[in-house]
Protein backbone atom coordinates (compact mmCIF):
# COMPACT_ATOMS: atom_id res chain seq x y z
CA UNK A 1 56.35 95.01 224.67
CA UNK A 2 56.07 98.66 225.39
CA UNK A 3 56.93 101.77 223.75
CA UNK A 4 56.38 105.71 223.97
CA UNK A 5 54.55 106.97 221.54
CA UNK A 6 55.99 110.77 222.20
CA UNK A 7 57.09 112.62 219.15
CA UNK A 8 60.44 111.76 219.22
CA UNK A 9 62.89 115.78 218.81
CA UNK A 10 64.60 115.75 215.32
CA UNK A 11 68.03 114.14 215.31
CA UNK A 12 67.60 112.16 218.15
CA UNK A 13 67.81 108.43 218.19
CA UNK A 14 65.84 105.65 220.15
CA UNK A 15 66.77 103.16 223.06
CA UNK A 16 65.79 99.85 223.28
CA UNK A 17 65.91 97.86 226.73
CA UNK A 18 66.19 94.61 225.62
CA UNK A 19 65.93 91.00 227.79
CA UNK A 20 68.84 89.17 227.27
CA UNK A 21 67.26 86.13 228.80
CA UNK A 22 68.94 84.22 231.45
CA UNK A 23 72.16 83.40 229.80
CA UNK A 24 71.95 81.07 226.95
CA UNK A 25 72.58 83.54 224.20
CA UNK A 26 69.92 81.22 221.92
CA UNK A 27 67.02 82.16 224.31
CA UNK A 28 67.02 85.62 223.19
CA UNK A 29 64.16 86.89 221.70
CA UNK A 30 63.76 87.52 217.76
CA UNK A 31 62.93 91.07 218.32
CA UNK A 32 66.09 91.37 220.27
CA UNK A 33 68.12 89.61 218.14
CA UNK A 34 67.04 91.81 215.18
CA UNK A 35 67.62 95.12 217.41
CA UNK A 36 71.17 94.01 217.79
CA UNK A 37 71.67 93.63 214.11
CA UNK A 38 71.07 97.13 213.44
CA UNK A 39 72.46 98.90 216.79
CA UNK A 40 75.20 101.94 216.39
CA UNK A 41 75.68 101.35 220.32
CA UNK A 42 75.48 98.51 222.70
CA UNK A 43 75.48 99.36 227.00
CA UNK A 44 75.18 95.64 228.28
CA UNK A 45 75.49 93.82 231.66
CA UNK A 46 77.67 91.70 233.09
CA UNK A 47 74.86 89.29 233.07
CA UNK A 48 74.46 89.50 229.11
CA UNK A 49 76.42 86.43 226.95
CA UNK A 50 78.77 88.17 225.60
CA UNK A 51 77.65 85.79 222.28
CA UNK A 52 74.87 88.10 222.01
CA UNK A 53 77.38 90.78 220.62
CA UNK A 54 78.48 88.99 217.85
CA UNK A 55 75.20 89.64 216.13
CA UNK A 56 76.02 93.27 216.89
CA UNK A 57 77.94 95.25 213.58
CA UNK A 58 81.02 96.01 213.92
CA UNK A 59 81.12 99.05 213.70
CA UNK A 60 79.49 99.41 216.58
CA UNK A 61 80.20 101.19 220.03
CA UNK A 62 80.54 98.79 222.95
CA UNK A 63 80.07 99.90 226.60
CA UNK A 64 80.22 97.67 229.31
CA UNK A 65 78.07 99.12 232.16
CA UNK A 66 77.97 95.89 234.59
CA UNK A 67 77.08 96.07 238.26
CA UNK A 68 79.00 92.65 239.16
CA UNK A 69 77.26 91.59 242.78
CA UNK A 70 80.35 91.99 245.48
CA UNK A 71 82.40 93.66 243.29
CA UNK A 72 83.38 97.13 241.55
CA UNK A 73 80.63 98.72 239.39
CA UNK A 74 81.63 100.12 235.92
CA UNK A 75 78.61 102.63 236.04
CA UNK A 76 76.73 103.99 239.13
CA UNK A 77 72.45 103.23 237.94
CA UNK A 78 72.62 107.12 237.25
CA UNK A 79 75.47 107.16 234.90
CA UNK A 80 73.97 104.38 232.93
CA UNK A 81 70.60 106.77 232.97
CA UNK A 82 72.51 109.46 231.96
CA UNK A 83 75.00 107.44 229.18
CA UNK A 84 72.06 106.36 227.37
CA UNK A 85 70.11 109.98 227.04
CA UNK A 86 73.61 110.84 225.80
CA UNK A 87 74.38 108.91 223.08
CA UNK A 88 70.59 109.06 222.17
CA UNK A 89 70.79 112.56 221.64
CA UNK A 90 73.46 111.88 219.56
CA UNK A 91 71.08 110.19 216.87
CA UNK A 92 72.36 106.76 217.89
CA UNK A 93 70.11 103.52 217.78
CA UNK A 94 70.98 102.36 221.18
CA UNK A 95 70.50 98.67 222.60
CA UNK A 96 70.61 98.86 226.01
CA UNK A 97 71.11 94.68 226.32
CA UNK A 98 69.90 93.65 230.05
CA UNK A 99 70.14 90.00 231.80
CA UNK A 100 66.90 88.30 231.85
CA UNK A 101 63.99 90.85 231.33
CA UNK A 102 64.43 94.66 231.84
CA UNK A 103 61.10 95.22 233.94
CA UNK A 104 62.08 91.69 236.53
CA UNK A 105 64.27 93.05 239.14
CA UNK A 106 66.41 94.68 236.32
CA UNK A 107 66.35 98.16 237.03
CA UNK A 108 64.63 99.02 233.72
CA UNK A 109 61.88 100.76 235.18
CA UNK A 110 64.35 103.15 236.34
CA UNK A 111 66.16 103.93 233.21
CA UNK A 112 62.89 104.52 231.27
CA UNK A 113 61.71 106.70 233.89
CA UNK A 114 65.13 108.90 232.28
CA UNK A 115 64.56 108.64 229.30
CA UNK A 116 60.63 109.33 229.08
CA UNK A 117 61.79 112.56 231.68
CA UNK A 118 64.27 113.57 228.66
CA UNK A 119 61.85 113.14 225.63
CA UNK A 120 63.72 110.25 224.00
CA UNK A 121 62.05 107.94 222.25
CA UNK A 122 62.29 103.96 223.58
CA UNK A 123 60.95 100.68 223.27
CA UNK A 124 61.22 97.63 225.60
CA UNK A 125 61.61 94.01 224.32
CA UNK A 126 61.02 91.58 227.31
CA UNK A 127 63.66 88.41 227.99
CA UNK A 128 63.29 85.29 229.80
CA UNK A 129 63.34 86.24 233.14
CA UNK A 130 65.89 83.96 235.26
CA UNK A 131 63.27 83.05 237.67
CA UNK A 132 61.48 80.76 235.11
CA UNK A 133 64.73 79.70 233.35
CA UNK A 134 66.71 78.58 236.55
CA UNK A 135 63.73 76.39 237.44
CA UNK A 136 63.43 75.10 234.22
CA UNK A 137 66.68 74.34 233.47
CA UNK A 138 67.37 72.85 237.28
CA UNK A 139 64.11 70.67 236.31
CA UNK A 140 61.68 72.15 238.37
CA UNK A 141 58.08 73.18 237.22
CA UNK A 142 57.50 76.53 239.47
CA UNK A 143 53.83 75.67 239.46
CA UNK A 144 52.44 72.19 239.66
CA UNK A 145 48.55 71.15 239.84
CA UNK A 146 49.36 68.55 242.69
CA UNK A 147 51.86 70.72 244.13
CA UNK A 148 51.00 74.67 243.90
CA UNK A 149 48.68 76.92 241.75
CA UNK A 150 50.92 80.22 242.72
CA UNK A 151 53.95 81.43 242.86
CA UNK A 152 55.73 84.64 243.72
CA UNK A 153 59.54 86.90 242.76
CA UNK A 154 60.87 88.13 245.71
CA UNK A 155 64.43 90.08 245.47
CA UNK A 156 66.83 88.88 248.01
CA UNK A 157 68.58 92.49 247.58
CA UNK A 158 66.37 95.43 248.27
CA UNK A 159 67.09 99.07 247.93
CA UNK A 160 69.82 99.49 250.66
CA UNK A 161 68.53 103.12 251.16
CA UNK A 162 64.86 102.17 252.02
CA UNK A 163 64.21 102.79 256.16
CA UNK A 164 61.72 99.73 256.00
CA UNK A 165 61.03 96.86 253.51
CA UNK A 166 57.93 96.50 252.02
CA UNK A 167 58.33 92.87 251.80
CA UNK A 168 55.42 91.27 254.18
CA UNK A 169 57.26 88.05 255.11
CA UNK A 170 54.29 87.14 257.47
CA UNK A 171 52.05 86.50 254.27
CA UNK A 172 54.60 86.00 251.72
CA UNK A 173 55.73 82.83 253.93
CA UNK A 174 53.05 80.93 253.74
CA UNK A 175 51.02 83.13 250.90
CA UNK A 176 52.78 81.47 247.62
CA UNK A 177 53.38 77.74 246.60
CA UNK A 178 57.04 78.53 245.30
CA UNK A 179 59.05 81.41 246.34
CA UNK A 180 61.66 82.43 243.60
CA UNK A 181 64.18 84.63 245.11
CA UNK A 182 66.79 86.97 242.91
CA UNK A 183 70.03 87.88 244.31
CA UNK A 184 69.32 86.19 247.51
CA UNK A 185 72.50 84.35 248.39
CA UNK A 186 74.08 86.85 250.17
CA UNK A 187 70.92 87.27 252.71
CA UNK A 188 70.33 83.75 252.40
CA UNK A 189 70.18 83.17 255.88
CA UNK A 190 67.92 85.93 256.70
CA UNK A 191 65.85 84.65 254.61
CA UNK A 192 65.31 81.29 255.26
CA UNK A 193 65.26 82.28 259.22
CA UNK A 194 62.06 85.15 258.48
CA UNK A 195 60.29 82.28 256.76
CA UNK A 196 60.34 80.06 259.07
CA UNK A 197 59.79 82.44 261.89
CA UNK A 198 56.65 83.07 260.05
CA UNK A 199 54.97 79.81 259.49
CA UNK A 200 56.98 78.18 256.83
CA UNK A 201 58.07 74.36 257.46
CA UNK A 202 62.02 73.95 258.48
CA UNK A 203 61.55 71.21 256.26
CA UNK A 204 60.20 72.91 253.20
CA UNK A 205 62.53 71.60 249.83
CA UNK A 206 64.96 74.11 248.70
CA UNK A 207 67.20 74.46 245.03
CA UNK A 208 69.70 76.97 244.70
CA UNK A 209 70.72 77.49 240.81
CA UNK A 210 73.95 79.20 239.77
CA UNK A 211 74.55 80.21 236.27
CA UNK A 212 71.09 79.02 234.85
CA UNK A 213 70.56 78.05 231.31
CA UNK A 214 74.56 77.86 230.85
CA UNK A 215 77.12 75.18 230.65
CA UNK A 216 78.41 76.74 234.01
CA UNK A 217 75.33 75.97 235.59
CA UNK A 218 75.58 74.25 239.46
CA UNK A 219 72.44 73.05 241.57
CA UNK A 220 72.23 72.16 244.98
CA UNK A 221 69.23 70.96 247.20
CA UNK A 222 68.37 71.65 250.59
CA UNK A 223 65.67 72.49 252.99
CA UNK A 224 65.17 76.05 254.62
CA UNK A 225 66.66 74.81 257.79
CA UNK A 226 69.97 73.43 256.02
CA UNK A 227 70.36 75.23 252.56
CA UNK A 228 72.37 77.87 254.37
CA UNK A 229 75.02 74.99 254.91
CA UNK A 230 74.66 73.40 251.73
CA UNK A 231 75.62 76.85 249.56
CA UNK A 232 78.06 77.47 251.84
CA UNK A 233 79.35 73.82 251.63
CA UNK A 234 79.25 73.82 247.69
CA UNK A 235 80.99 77.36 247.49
CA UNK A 236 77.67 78.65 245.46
CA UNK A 237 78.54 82.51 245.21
CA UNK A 238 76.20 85.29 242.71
CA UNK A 239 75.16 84.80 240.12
CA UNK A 240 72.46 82.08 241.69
CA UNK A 241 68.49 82.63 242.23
CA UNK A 242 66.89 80.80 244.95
CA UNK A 243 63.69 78.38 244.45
CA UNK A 244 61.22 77.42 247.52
CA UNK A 245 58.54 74.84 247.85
CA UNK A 246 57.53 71.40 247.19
CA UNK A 247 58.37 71.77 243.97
CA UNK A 248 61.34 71.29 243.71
CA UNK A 249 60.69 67.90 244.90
CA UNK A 250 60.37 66.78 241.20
CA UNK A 251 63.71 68.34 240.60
CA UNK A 252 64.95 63.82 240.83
CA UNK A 253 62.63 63.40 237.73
CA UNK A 254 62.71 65.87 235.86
CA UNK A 255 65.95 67.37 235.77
CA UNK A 256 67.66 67.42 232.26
CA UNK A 257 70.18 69.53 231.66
CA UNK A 258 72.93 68.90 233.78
CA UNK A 259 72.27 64.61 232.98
CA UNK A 260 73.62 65.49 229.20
CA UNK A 261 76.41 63.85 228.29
CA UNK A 262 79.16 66.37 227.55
CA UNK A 263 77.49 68.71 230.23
CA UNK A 264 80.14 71.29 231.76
CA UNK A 265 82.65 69.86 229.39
CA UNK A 266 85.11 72.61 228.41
CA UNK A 267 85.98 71.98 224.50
CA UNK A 268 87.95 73.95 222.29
CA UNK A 269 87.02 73.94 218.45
CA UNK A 270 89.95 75.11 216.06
CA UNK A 271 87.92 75.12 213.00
CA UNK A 272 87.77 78.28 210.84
CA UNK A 273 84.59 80.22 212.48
CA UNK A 274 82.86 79.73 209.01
CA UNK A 275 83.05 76.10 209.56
CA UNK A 276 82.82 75.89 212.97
CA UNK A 277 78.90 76.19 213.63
CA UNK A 278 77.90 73.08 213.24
CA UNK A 279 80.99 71.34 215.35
CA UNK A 280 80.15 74.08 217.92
CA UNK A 281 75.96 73.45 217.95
CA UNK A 282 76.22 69.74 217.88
CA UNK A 283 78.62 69.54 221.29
CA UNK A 284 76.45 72.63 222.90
CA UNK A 285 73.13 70.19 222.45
CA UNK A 286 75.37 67.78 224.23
CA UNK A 287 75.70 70.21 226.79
CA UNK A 288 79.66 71.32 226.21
CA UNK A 289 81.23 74.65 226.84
CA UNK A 290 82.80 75.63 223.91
CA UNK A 291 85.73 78.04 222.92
CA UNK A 292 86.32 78.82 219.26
CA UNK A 293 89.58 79.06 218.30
CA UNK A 294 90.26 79.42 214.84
CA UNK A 295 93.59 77.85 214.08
CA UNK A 296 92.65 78.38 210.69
CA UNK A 297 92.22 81.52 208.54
CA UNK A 298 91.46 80.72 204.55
CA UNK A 299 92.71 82.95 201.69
CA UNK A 300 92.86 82.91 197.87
CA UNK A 301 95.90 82.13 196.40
CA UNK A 302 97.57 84.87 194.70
CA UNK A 303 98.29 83.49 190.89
CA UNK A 304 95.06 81.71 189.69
CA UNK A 305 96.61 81.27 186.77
CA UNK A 306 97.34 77.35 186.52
CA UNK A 307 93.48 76.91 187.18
CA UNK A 308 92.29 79.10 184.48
CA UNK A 309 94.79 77.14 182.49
CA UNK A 310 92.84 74.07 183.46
CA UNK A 311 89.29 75.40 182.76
CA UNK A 312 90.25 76.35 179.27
CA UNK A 313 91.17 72.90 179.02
CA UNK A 314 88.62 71.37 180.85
CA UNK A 315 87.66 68.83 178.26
CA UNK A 316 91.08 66.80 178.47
CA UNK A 317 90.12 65.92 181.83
CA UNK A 318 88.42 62.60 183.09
CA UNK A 319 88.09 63.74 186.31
CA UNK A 320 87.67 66.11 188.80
CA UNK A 321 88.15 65.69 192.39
CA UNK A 322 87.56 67.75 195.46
CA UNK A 323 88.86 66.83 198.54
CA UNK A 324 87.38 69.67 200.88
CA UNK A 325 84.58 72.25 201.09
CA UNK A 326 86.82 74.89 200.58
CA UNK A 327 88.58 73.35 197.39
CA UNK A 328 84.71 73.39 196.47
CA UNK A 329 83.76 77.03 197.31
CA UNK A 330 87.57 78.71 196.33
CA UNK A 331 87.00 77.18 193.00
CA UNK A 332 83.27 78.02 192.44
CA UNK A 333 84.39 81.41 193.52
CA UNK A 334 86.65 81.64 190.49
CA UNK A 335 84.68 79.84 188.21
CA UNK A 336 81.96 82.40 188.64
CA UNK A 337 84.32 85.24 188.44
CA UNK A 338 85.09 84.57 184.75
CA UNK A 339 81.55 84.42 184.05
CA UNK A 340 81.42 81.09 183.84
CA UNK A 341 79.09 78.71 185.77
CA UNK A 342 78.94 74.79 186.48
CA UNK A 343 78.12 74.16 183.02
CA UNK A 344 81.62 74.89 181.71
CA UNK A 345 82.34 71.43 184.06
CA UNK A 346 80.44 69.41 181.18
CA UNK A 347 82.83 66.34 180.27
CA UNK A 348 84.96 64.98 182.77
CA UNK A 349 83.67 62.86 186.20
CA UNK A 350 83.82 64.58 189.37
CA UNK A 351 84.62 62.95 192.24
CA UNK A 352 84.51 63.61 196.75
CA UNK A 353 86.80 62.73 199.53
CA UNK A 354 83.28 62.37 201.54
CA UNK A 355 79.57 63.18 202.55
CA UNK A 356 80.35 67.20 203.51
CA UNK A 357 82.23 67.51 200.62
CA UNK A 358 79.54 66.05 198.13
CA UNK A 359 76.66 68.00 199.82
CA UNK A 360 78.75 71.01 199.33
CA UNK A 361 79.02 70.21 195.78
CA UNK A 362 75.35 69.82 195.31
CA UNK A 363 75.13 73.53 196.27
CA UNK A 364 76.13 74.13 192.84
CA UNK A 365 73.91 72.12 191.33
CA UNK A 366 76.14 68.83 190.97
CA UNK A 367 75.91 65.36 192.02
CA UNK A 368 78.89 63.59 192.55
CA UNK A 369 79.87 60.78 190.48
CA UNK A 370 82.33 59.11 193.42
CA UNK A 371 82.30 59.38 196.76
CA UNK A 372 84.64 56.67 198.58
CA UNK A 373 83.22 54.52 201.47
CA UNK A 374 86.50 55.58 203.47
CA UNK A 375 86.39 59.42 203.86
CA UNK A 376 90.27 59.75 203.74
CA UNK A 377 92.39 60.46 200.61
CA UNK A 378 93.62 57.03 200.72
CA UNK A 379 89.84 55.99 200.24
CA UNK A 380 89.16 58.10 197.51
CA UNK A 381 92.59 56.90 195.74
CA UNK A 382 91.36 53.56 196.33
CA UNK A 383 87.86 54.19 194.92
CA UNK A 384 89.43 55.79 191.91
CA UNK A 385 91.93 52.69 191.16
CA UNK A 386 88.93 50.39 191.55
CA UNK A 387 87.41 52.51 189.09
CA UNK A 388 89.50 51.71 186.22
CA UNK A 389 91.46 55.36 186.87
CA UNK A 390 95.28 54.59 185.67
CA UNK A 391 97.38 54.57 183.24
CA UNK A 392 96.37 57.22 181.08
CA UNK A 393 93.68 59.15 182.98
CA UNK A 394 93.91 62.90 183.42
CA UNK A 395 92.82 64.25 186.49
CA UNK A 396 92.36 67.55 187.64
CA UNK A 397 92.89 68.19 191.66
CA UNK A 398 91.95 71.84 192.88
CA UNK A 399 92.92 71.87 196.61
CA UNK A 400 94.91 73.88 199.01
CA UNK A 401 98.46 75.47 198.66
CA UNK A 402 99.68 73.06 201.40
CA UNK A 403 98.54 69.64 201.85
CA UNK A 404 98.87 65.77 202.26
CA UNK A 405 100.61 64.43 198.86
CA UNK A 406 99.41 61.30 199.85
CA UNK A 407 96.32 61.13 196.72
CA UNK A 408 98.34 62.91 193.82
CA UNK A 409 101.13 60.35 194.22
CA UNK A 410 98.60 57.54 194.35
CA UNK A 411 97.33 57.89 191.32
CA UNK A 412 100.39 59.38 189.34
CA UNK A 413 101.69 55.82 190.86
CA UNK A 414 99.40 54.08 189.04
CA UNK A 415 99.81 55.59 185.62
CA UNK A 416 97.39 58.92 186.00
CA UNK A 417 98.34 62.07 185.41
CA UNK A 418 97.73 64.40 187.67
CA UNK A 419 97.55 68.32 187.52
CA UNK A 420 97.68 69.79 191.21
CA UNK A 421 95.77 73.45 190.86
CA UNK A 422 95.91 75.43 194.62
CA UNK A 423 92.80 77.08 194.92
CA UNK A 424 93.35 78.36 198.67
CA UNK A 425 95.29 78.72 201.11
CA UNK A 426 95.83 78.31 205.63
CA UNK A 427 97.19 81.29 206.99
CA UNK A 428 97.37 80.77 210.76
CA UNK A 429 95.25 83.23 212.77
CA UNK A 430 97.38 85.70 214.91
CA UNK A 431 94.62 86.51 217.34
CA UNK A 432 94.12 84.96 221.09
CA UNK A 433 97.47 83.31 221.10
CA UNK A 434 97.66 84.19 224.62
CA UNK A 435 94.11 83.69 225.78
CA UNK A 436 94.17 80.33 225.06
CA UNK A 437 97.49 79.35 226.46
CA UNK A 438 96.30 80.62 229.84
CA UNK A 439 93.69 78.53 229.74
CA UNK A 440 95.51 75.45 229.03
CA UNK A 441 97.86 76.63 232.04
CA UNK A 442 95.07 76.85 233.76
CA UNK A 443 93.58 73.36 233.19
CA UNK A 444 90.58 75.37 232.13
CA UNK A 445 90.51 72.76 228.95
CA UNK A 446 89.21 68.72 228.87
CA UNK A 447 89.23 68.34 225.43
CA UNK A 448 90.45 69.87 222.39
CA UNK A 449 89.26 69.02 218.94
CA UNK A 450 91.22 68.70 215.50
CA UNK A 451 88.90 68.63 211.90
CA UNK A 452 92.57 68.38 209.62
CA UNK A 453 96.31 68.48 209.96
CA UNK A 454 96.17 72.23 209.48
CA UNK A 455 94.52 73.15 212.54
CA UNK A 456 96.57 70.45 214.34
CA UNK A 457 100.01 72.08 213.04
CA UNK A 458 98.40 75.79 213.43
CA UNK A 459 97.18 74.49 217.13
CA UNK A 460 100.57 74.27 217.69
CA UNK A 461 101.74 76.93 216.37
CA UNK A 462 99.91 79.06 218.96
CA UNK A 463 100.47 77.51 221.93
CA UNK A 464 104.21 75.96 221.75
CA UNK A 465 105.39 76.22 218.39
CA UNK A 466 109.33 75.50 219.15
CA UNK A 467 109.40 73.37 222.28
CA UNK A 468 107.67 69.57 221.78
CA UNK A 469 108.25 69.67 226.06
CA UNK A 470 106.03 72.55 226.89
CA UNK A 471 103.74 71.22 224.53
CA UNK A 472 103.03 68.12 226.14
CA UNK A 473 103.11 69.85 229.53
CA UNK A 474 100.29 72.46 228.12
CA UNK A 475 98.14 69.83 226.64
CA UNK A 476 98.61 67.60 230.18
CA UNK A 477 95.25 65.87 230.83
CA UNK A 478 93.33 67.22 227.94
CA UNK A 479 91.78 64.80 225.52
CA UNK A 480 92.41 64.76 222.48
CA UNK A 481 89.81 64.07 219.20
CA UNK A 482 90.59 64.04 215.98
CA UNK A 483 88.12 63.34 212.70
CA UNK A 484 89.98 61.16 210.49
CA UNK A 485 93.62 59.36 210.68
CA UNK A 486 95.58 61.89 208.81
CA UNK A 487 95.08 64.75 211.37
CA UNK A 488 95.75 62.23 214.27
CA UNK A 489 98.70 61.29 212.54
CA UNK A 490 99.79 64.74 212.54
CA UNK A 491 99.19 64.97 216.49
CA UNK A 492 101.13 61.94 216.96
CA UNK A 493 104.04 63.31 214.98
CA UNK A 494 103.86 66.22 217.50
CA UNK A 495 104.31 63.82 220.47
CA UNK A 496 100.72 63.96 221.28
CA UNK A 497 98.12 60.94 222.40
CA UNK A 498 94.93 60.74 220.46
CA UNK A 499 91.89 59.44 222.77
CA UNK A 500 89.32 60.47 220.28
CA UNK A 501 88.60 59.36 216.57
CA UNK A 502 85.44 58.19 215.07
CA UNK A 503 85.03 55.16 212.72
CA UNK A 504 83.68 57.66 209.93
CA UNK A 505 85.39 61.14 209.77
CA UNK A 506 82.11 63.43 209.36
CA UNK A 507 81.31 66.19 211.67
CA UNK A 508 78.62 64.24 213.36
CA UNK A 509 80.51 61.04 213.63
CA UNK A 510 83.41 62.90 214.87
CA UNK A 511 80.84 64.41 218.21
CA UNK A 512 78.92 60.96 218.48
CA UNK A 513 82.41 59.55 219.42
CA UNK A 514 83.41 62.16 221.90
CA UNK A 515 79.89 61.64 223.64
CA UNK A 516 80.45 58.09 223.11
CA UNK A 517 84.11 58.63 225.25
CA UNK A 518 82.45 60.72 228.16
CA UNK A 519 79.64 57.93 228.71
CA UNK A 520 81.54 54.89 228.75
CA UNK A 521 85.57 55.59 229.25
CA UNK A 522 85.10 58.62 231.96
CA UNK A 523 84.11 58.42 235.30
């Protein structure tokens, strides 16, 4: 890390050039996750995950300055130098957020050269640089004791105004084990042709790596007399970094990521973004691309009335049950708001549809007394009618505004009574209606996954909500998983084909199966 150490002029703000590593917004650096946190402005690159800016506040200016190889700039270099002395000397904390590492073939050099000429304070937090990500994640080691003890970064793209090139291809050919080459795909011929001219082996192994780190990422192998072909064959265009030497020979052991099981697979998760995280960072170990969609959006309920009713009462009760986190956490919320805590809950049994549900409960401090070996509300009725709850049992049933009837007439059935208290409510999300249609017209989708009826019936709602037709013609050749049998009775009602559904309806059941699917029912 750098940083000037010149007395910074009163009212004016600091830059920070921050590595945004190679493209896997998780390889991001502490430091520059921290910076983000607290920025008033954000200039980033069309090489920056855009995921990075979620941990940006919202209130926060956003400027797009990305230099897009082959295409339309948004900023000339000089009116990024100039953008970020401006809204410096504005008395903003400015991240400038830059693909791999600011001082790697990144320009940064240049824009601290601005800002030190303009007295503004900086700092410079160093990324991983794509060079040793692309290798990495292609399954190459760019050094190798039985294979090379050097390496050198070459840019394929040098400064189109220079009148010679100070690259000295005569010793760089045969002067470095492994040659890592940034932006070279365009001069990719050129290349290979003035390393060969100059001593290096026609038949020296070759990787080109597009996308490192990412679930976009594409590899292909050559030598330096045929990779030219090859790229052109496999219709590799920027972004893609170029790896030379014998290296990249190990590339059939050692590769990794692209052999996981749900690698490249493009998977939409319709939880609520609270809830989504763990859905989302179980399938991204697995190698997915994922898209959140929230098909969900949670509210209180506007009379809470009939549950304060039921905690002044709470004593009549002999049970309580819970059949979702956010029953849990809606009625917690409440609870607490009267200035009450779980000890008001003393006296009747409380009772889980499943494992989430109880470890969300022991967040408060209390241990389940059921939780059903079927994680369904047909399991939990079940558990509670082989529990002696019947005739004469009071049961208290906080859940959402909306749902399944299926448990309250159970029981009531069987001689209970049952007082229904909504807690919360699904509002379907207005947002992206529009974004994700075009990408099921697109057949940008393979799979599409459903955690309840709600975001089944919400799904719906956003793509095709009055014609069953285009619905099936949308959702043409994308699979289908749902967690439990309720929800995928819900997409069957809709004219839909489940492919998906685990044998237990838990989070990490639910992405076991869908792995399961990929390895043993796909080609």
């Amino acid at each position: 890390m750098t940083e000037q150490t010149r007395t910074p002029k009163k009212n004016t703000g600091k830059v920070y050039l921050v590595g945004a590593g190679p493209g896997d917004p998780n390889l991001i650096t502490l430091r520059g996750k921290y910076l983000l946190e607290r920025a008033d402005v954000v200039v980033y690159d069309y090489l920056a995950n855009k995921k990075l800016l979620t941990h940006v506040p919202s209130s926060a200016t956003f400027i797009y300055a990305g230099k897009k190889g082959g295409g339309l700039h948004a900023f000339t270099q000089e009116g990024i130098n100039r953008l970020l002395v401006e809204k410096a000397k504005e008395g903003n904390m400015v991240v400038r957020l830059k693909g791999g590492d600011p001082f790697i073939f990144g320009r940064g050099g240049e824009e601290i050269e601005e800002l030190a000429a303009e007295g503004i304070p900086f700092e410079v937090v160093p990324g991983v640089t794509s060079a040793t990500a692309a290798a990495t994640y292609a399954g190459i080691p760019i050094t190798h004791r039985e294979y090379t003890a050097s390496v050198a970064f070459v840019t394929g793209h040098e400064d189109p105004t220079k009148k010679y090139s100070n690259l000295q291809w005569d010793k760089l050919a045969t002067g470095a084990g492994t040659i890592v080459i940034y932006m070279g795909i365009k001069n990719l011929p050129s290349v290979t042709q003035k390393l060969i001219t100059h001593g290096r082996s026609p038949d020296t192994p070759v990787a080109v790596v597009r996308w490192a780190s990412t679930p976009k990422q594409r590899s292909v192998e050559g030598t330096l007399e045929t990779i030219t072909q090859v790229v052109k064959d496999a219709g590799i265009t920027p972004p893609a970094l170029v790896i030379i030497g014998d290296v990249v020979k190990l590339r059939s052991t050692i590769d990794w990521f692209e052999k996981r099981p749900l690698f490249s697979k493009r998977i939409v998760v319709t939880r609520t973004r609270e809830q989504a995280s763990e859905l989302v960072a179980k399938l991204e170990e697995n190698g997915a691309a994922c898209f959140e969609y929230s098909t969900i959006h949670i509210e209180r309920v506007a009379d809470y009335q009939p549950l304060d009713k039921a905690l002044a009462n709470i004593v009549s009760y002999d049970w309580i049950l819970f059949t979702s986190i956010n029953a849990i956490k809606y009625f917690f919320n409440h609870l607490h708001s009267t200035g009450r805590d779980s000890r008001s809950l003393a006296g009747p049994k409380i009772a889980v549809v499943g494992k989430t549900t109880a470890e969300e409960l022991g967040r408060y401090g209390i241990r389940a007394d059921l939780l059903p070996d079927t994680f369904t509300g047909e399991g939990l009725a079940q558990s509670l009618l082989e529990s002696q709850v019947g005739k004469g049992s009071k049961i208290l049933l906080p859940r959402a505004l909306r749902a399944s009837e299926v448990l309250p007439e159970t029981l009531t059935d069987a001689g209970a009574e049952v007082d229904v208290v909504p807690v919360y409510q699904n509002v379907p999300p207005q947002g992206r209606k529009e974004e994700l249609r075009q990408q099921l017209v697109q057949g940008d989708i393979d799979l599409v996954t459903f955690t309840s009826s709600s975001t089944v019936t919400n799904f719906i709602t956003m793509v095709a909500p009055e014609d069953e037709e285009e619905l099936k013609q949308l959702m043409q050749g994308v699979t289908i998983a749902a967690i439990g049998p309720i929800t995928a009775e819900t997409i069957r009602e809709a004219g839909l084909q489940v492919h998906i559904q685990p044998e237990r309806y838990t989070i990490a059941d639910m992405v076991r199966a869908i792995v399961r699917y990929y390895q043993t029912e796909q080609p």
